[in-house]
PDB file of N, CA and C in Angstrom:
ATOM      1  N   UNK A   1     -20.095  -1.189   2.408  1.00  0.00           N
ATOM      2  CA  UNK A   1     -19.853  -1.535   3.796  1.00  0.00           C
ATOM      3  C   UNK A   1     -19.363  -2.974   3.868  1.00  0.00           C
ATOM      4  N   UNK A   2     -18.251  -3.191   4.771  1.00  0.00           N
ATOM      5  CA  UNK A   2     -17.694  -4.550   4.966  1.00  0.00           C
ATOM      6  C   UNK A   2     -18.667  -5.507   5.694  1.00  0.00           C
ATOM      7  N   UNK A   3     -19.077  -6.813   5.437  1.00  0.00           N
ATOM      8  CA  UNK A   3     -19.761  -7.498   6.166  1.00  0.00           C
ATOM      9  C   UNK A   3     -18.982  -7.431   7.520  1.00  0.00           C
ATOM     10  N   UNK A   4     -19.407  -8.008   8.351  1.00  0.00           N
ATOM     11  CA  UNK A   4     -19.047  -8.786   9.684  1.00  0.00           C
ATOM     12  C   UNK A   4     -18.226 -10.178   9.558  1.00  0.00           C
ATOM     13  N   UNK A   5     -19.017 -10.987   8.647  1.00  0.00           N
ATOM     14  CA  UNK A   5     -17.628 -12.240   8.559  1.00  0.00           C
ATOM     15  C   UNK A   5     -16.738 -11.810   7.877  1.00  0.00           C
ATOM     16  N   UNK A   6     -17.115 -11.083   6.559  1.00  0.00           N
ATOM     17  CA  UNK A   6     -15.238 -10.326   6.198  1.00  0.00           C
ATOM     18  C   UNK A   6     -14.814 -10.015   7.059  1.00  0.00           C
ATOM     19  N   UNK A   7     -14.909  -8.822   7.722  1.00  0.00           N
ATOM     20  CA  UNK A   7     -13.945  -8.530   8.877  1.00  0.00           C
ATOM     21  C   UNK A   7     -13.580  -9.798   9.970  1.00  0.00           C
ATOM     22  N   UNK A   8     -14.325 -10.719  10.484  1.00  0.00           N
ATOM     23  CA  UNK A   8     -13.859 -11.266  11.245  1.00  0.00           C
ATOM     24  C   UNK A   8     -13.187 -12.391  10.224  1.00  0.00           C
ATOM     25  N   UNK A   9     -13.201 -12.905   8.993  1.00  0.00           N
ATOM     26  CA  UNK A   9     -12.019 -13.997   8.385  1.00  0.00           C
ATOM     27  C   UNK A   9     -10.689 -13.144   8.593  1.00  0.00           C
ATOM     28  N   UNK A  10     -10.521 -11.437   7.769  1.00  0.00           N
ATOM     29  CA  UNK A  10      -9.828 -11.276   7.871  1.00  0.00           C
ATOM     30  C   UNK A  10      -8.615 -11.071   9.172  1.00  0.00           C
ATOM     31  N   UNK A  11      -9.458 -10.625  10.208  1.00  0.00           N
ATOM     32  CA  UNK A  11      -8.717 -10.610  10.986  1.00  0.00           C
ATOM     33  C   UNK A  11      -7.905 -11.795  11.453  1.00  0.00           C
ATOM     34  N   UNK A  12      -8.507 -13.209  11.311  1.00  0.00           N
ATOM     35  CA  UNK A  12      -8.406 -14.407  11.667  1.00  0.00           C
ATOM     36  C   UNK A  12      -7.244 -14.786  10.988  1.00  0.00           C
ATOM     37  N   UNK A  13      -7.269 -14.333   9.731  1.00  0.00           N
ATOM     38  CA  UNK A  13      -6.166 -14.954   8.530  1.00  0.00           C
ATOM     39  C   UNK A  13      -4.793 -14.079   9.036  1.00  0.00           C
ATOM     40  N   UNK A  14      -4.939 -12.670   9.358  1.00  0.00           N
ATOM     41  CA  UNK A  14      -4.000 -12.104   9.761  1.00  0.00           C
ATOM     42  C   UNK A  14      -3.236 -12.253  11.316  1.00  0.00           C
ATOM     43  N   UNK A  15      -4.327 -12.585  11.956  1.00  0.00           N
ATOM     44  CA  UNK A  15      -3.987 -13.277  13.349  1.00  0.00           C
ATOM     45  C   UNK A  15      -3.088 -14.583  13.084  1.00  0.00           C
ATOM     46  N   UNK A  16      -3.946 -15.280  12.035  1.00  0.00           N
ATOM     47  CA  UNK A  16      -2.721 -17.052  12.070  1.00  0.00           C
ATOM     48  C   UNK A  16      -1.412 -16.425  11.268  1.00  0.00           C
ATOM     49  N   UNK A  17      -1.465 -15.861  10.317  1.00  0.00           N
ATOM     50  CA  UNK A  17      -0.256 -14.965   9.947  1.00  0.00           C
ATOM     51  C   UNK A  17       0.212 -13.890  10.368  1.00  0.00           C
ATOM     52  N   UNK A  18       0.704 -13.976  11.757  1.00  0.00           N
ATOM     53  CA  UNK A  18       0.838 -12.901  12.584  1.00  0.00           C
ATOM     54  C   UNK A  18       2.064 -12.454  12.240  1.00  0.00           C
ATOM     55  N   UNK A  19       3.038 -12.833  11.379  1.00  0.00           N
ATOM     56  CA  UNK A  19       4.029 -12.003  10.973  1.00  0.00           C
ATOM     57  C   UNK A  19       3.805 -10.584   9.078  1.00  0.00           C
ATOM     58  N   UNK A  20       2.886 -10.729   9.083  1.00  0.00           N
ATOM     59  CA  UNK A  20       2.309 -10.226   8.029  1.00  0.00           C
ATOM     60  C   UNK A  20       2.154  -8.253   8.631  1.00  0.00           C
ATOM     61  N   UNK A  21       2.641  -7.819   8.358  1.00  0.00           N
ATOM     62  CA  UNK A  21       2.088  -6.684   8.875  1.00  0.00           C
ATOM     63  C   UNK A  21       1.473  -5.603   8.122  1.00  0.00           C
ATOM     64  N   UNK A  22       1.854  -5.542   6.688  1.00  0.00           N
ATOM     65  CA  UNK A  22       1.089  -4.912   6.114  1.00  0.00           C
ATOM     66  C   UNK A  22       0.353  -5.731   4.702  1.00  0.00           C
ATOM     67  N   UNK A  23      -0.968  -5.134   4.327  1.00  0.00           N
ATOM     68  CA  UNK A  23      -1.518  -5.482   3.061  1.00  0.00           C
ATOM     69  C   UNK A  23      -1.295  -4.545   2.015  1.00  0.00           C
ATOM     70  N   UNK A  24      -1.127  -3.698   1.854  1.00  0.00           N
ATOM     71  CA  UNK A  24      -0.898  -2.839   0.601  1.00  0.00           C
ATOM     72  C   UNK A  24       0.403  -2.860  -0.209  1.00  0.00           C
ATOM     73  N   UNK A  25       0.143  -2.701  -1.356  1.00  0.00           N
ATOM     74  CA  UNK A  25       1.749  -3.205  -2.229  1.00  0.00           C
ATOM     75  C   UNK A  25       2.889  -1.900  -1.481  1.00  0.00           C
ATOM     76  N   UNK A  26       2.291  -0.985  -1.614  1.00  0.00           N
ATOM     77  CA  UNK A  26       3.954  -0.043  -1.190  1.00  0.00           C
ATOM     78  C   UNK A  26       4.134  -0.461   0.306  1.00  0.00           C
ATOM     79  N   UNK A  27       3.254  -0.119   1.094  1.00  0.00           N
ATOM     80  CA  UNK A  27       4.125  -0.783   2.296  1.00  0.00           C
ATOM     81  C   UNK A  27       4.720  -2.132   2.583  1.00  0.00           C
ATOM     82  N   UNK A  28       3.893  -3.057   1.921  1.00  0.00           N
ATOM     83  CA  UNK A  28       5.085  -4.072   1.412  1.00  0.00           C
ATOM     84  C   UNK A  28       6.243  -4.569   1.056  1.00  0.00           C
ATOM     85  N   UNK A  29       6.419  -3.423   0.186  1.00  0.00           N
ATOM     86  CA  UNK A  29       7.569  -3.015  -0.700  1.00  0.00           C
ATOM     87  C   UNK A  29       8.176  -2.564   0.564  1.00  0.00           C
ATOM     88  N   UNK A  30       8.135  -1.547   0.902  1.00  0.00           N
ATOM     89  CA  UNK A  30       9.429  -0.875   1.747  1.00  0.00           C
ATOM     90  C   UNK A  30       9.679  -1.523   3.290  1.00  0.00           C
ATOM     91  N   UNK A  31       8.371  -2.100   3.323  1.00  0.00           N
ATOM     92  CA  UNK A  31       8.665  -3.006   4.980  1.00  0.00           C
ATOM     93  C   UNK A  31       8.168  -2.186   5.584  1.00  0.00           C
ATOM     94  N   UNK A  32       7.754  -0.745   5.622  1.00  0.00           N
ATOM     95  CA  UNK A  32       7.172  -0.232   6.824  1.00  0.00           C
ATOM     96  C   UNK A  32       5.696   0.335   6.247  1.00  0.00           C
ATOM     97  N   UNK A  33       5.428   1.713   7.407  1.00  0.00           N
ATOM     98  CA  UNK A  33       4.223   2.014   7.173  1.00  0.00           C
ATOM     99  C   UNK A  33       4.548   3.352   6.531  1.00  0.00           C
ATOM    100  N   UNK A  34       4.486   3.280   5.018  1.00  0.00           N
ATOM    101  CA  UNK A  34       4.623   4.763   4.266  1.00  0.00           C
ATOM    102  C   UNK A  34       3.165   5.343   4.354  1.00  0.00           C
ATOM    103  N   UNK A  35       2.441   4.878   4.823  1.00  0.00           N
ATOM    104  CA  UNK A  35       1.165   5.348   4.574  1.00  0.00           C
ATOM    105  C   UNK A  35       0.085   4.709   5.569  1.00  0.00           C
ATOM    106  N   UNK A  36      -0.996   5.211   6.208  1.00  0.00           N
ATOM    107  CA  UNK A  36      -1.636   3.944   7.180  1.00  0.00           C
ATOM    108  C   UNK A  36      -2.853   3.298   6.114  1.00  0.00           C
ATOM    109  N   UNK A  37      -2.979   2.083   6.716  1.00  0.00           N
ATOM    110  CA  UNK A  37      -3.975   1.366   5.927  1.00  0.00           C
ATOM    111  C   UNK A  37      -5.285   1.208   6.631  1.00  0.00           C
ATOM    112  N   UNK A  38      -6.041   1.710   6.280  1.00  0.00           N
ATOM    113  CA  UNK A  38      -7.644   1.825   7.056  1.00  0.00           C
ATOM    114  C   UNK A  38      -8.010   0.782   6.453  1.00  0.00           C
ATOM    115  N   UNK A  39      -9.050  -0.547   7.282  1.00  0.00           N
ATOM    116  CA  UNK A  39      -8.756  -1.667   6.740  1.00  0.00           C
ATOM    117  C   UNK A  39     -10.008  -2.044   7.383  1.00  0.00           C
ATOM    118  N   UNK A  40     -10.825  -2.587   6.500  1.00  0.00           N
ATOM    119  CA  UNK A  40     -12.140  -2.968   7.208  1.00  0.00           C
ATOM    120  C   UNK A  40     -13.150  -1.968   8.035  1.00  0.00           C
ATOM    121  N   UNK A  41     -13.214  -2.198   9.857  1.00  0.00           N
ATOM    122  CA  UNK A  41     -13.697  -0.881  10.230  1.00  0.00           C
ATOM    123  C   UNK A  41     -13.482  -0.026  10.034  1.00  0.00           C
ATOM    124  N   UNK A  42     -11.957   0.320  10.406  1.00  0.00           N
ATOM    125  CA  UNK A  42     -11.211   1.346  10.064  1.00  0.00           C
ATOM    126  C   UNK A  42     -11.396   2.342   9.533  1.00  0.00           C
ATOM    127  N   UNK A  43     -12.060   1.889   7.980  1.00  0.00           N
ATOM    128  CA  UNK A  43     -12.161   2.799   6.784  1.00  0.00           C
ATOM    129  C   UNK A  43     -13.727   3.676   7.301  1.00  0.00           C
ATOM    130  N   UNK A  44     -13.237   4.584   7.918  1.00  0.00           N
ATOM    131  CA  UNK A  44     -14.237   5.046   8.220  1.00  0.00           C
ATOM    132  C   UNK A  44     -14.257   6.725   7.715  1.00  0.00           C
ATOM    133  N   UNK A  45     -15.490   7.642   7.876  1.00  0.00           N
ATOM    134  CA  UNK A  45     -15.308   9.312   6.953  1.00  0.00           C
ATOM    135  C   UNK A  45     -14.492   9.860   8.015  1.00  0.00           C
ATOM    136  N   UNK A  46     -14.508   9.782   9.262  1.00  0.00           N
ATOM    137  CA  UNK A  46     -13.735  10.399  10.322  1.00  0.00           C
ATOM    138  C   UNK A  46     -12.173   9.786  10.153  1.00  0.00           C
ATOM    139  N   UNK A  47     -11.844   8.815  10.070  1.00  0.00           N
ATOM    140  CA  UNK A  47     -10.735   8.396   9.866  1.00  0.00           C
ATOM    141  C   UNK A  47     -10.195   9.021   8.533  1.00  0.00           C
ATOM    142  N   UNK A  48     -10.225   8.910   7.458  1.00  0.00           N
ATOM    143  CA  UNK A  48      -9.852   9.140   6.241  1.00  0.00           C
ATOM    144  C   UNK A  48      -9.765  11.345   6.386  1.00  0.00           C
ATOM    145  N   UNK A  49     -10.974  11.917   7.028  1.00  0.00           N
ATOM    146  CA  UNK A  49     -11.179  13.199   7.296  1.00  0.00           C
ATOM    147  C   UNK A  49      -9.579  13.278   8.268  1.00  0.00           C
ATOM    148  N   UNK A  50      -9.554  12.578   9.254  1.00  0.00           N
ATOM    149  CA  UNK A  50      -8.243  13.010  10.399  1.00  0.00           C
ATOM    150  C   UNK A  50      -7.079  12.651   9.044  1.00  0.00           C
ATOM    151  N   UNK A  51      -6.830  11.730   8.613  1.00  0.00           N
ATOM    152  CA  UNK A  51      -5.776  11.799   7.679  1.00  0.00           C
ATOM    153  C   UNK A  51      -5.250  12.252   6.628  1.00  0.00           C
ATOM    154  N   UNK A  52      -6.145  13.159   6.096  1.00  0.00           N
ATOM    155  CA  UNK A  52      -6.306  13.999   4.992  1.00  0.00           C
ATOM    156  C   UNK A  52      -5.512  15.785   6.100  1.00  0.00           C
ATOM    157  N   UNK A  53      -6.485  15.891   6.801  1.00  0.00           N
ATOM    158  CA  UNK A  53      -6.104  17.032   7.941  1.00  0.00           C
ATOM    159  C   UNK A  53      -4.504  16.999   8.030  1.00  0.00           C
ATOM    160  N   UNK A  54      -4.119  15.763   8.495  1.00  0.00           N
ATOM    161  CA  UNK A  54      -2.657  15.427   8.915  1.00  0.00           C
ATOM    162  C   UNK A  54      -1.468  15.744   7.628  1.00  0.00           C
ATOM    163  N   UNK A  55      -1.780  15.371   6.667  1.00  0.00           N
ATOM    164  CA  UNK A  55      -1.054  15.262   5.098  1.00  0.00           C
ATOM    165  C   UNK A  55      -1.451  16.867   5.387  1.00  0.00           C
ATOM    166  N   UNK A  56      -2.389  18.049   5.514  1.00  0.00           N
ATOM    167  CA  UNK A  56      -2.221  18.855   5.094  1.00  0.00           C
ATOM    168  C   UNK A  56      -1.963  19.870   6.174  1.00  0.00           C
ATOM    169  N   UNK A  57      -1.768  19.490   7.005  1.00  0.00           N
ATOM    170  CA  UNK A  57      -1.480  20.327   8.459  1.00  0.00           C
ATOM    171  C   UNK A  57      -0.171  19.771   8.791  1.00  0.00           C
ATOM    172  N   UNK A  58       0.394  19.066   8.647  1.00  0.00           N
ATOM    173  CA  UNK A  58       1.476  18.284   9.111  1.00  0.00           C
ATOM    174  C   UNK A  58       2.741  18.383   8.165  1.00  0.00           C
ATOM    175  N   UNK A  59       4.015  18.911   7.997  1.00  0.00           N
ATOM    176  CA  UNK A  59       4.975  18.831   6.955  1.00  0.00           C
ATOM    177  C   UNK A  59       5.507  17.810   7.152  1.00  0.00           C
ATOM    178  N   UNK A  60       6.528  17.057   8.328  1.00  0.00           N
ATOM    179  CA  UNK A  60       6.506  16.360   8.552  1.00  0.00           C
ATOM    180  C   UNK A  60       6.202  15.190   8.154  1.00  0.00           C
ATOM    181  N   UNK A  61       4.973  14.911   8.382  1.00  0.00           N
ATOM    182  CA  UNK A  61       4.063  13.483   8.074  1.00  0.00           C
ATOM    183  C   UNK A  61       4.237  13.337   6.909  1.00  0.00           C
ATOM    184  N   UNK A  62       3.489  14.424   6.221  1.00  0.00           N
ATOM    185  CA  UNK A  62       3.476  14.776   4.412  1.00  0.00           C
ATOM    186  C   UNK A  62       4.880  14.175   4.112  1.00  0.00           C
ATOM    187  N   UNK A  63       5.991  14.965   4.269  1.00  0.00           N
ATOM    188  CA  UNK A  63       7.211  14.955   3.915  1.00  0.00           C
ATOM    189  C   UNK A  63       8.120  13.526   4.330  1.00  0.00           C
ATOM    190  N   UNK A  64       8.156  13.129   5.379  1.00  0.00           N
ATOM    191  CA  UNK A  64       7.966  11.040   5.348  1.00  0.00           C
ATOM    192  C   UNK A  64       7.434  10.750   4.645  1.00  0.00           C
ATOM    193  N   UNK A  65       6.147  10.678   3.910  1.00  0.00           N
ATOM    194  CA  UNK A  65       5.154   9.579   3.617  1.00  0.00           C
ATOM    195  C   UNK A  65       5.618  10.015   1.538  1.00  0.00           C
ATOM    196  N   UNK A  66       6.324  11.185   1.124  1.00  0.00           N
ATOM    197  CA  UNK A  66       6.392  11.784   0.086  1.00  0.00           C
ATOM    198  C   UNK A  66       7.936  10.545  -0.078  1.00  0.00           C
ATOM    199  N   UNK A  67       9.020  10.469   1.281  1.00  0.00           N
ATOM    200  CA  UNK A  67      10.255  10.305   1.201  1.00  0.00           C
ATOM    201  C   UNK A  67       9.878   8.418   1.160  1.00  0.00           C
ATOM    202  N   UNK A  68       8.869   7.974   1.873  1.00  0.00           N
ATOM    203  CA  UNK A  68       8.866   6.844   1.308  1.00  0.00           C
ATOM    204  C   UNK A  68       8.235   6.304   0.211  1.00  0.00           C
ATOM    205  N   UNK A  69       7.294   7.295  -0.719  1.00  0.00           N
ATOM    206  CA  UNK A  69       6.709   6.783  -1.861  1.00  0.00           C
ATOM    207  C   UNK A  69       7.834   6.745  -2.908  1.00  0.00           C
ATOM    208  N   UNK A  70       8.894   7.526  -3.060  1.00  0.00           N
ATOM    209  CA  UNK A  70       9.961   7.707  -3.172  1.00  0.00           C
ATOM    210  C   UNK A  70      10.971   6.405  -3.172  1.00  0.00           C
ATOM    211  N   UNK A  71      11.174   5.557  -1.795  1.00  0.00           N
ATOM    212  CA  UNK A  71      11.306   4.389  -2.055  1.00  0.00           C
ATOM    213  C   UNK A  71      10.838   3.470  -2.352  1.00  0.00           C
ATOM    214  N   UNK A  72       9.197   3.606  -2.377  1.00  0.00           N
ATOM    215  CA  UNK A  72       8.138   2.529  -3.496  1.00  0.00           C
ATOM    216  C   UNK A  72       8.742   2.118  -4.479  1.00  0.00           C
ATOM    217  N   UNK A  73       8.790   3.248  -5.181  1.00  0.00           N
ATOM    218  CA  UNK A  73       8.731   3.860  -6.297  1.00  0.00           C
ATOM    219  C   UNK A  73      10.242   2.903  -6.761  1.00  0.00           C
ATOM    220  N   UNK A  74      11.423   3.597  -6.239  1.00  0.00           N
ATOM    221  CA  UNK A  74      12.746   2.771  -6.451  1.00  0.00           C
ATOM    222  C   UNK A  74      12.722   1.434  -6.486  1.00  0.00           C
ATOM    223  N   UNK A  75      11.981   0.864  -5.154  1.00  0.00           N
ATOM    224  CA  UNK A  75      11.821  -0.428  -5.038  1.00  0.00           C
ATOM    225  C   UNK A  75      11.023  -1.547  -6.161  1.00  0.00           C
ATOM    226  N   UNK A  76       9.966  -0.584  -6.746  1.00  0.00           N
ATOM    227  CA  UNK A  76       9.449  -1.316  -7.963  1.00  0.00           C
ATOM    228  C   UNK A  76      10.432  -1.370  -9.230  1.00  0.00           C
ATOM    229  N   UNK A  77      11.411  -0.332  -9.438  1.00  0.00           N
ATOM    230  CA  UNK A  77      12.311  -0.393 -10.287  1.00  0.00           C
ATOM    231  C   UNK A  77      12.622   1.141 -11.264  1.00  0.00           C
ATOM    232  N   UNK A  78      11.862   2.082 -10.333  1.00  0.00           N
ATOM    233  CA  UNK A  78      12.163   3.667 -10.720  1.00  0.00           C
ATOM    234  C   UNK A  78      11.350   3.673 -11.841  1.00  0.00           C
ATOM    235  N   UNK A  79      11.578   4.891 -12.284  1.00  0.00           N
ATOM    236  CA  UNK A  79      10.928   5.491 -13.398  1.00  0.00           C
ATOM    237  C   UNK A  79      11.058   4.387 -14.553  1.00  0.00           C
ATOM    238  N   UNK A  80       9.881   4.292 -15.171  1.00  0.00           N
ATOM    239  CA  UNK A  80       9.574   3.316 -16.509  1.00  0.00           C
ATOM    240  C   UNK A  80       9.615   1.765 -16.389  1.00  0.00           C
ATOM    241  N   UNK A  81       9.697   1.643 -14.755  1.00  0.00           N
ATOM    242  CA  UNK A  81       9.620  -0.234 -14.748  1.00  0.00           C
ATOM    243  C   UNK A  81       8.704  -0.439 -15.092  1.00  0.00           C
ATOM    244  N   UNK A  82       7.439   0.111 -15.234  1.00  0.00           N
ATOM    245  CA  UNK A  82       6.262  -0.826 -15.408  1.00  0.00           C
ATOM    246  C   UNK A  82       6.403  -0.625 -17.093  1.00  0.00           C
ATOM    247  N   UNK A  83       6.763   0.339 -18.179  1.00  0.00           N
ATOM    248  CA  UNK A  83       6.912   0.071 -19.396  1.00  0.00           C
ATOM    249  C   UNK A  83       7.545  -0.765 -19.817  1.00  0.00           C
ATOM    250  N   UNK A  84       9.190  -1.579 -19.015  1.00  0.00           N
ATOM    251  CA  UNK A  84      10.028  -2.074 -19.340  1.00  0.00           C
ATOM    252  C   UNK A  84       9.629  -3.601 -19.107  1.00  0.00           C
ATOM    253  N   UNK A  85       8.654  -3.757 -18.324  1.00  0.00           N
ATOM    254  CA  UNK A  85       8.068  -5.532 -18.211  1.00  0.00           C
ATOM    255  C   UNK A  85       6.826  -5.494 -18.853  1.00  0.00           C
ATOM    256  N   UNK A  86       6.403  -4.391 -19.173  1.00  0.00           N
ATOM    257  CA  UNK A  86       5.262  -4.854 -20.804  1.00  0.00           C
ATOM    258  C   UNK A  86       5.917  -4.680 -21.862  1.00  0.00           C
ATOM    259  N   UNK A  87       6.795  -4.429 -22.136  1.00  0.00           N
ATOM    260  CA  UNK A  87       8.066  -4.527 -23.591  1.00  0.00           C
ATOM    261  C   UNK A  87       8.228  -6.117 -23.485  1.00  0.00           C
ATOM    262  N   UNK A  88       9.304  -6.549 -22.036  1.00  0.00           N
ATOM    263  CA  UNK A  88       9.473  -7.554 -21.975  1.00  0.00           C
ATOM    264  C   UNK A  88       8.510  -8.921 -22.542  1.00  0.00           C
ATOM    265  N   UNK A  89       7.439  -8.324 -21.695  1.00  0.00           N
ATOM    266  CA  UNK A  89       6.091  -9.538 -21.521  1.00  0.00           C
ATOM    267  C   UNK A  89       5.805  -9.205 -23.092  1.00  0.00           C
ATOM    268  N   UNK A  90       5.597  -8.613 -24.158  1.00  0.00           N
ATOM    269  CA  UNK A  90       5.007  -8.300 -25.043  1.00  0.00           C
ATOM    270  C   UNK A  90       6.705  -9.054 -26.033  1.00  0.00           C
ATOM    271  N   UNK A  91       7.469  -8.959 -25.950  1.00  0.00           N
ATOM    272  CA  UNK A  91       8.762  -9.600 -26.750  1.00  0.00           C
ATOM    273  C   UNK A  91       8.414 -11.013 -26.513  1.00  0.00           C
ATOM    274  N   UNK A  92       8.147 -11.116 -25.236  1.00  0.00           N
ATOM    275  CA  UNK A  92       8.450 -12.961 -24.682  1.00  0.00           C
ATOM    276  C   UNK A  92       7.178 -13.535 -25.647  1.00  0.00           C
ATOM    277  N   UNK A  93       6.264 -13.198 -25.238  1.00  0.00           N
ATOM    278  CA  UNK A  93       4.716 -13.677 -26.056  1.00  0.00           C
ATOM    279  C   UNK A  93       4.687 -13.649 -27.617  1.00  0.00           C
ATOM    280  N   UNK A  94       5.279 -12.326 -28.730  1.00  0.00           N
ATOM    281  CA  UNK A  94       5.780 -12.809 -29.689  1.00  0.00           C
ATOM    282  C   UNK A  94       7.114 -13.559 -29.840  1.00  0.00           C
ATOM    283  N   UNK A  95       7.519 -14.410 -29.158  1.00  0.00           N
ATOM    284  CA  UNK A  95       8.675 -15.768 -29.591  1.00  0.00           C
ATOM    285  C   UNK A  95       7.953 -16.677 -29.386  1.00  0.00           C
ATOM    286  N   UNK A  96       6.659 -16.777 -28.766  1.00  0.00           N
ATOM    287  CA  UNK A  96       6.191 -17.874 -28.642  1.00  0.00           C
ATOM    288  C   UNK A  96       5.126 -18.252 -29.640  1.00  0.00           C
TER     289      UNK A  96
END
């Protein structure tokens, strides 16, 4: 369970950075909301229960949220970026 001053710094930090709109790396990445972020109260069994319902009652929703992991995904650098900067990082560290 989130304390009470967590939730209230965070909100505070996000209030003085009011252009910040999302915390999670993929919605980051793409600039919007591929996914919602239950965040503090938020994260609640009813909340997470309605959104689970939605992904599986919903094609739609499902089918957006599939089309922007999709651009995550591109946006990090497609298939095998994350092998190709531990090659990198692992070459750079033996020259040194």
């Amino acid at each position: 369970s989130t304390s009470a001053v967590t939730a209230f710094l965070a909100r505070r930090i996000f209030h003085i950075l009011d252009n910040i709109k999302y915390i999670s790396l993929g919605n980051l990445c793409i600039d919007k909301c591929a996914f919602r972020e239950l965040i503090q109260e938020e994260f609640t069994a009813d909340n997470v229960l309605n959104e689970v319902k939605r992904l599986v009652g919903d094609n739609d929703y499902r089918e957006q949220m599939l089309d922007d992991y999709a651009d995550i995904r591109q946006s990090l650098g497609g298939r095998g970026a994350s092998r190709a900067v531990a090659k990198a990082i692992i070459k750079e560290l033996n020259n040194q």
